[in-house]
Protein backbone atom coordinates (compact mmCIF):
# COMPACT_ATOMS: atom_id res chain seq x y z
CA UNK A 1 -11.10 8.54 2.01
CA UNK A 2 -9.91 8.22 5.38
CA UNK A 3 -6.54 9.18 6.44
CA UNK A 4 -3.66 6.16 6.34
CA UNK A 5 -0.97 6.46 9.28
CA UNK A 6 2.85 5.66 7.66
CA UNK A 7 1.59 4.98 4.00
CA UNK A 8 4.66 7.07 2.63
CA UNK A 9 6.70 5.02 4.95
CA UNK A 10 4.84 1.94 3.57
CA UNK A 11 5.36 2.70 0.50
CA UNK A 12 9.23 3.46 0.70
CA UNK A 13 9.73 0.30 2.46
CA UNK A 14 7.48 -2.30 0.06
CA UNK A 15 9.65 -0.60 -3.29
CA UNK A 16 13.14 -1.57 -1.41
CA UNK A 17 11.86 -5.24 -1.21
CA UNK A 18 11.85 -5.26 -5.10
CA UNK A 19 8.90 -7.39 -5.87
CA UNK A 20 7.73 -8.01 -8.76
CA UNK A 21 4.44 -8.20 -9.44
CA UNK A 22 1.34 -5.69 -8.65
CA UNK A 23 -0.42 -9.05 -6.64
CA UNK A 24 2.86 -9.33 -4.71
CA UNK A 25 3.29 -5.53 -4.12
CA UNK A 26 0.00 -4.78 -3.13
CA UNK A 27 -0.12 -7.83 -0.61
CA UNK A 28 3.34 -6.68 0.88
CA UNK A 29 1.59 -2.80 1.41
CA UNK A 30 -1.47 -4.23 2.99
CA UNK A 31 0.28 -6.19 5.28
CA UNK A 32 2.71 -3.28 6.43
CA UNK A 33 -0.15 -0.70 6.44
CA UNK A 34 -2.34 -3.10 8.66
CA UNK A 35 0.40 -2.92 11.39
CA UNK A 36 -0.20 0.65 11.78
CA UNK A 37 -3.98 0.90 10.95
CA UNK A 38 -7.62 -0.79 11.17
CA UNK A 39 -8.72 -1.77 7.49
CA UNK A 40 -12.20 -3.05 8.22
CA UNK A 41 -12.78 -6.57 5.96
CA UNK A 42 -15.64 -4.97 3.86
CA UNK A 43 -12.86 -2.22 2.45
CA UNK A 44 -9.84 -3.80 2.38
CA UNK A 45 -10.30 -4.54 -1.39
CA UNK A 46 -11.35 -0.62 -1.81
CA UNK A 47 -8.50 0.11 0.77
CA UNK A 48 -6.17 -2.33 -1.66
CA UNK A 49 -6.38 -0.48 -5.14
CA UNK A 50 -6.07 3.00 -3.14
CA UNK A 51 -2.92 2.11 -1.78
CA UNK A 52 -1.99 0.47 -5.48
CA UNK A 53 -2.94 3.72 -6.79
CA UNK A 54 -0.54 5.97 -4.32
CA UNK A 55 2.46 3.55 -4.87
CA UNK A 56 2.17 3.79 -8.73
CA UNK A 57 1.86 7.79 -8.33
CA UNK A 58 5.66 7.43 -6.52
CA UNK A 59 6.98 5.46 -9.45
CA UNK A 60 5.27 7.68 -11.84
CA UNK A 61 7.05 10.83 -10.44
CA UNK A 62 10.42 8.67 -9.87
């Protein structure tokens, strides 16, 4: 997988909104990591879970 400029960042930012839902949470990351980098349409649902996947690793650890 490609690199992801500001994901930590992302990350930290989406779990200080408190949302509540993985639909909601993953929509809020996309969003902010879009800002900072290309997500080409035919990965953004591959793009989607790996980001899912790195947020749930911070909460895991937390």
């Amino acid at each position: 997988m490609t690199g992801i400029t500001m994901l930590d960042e992302s990350i930290a930012a989406v779990r200080e909104q408190n949302l509540g839902n993985d639909s909601a949470i993953s929509e809020a990351l996309m969003k902010k990591i879009r800002v900072y980098n290309y997500v080409p349409p035919g990965v953004a649902e591959a793009y989607a879970r790996a980001i899912m996947d790195e947020y749930k690793k911070g909460i895991e650890k937390e």
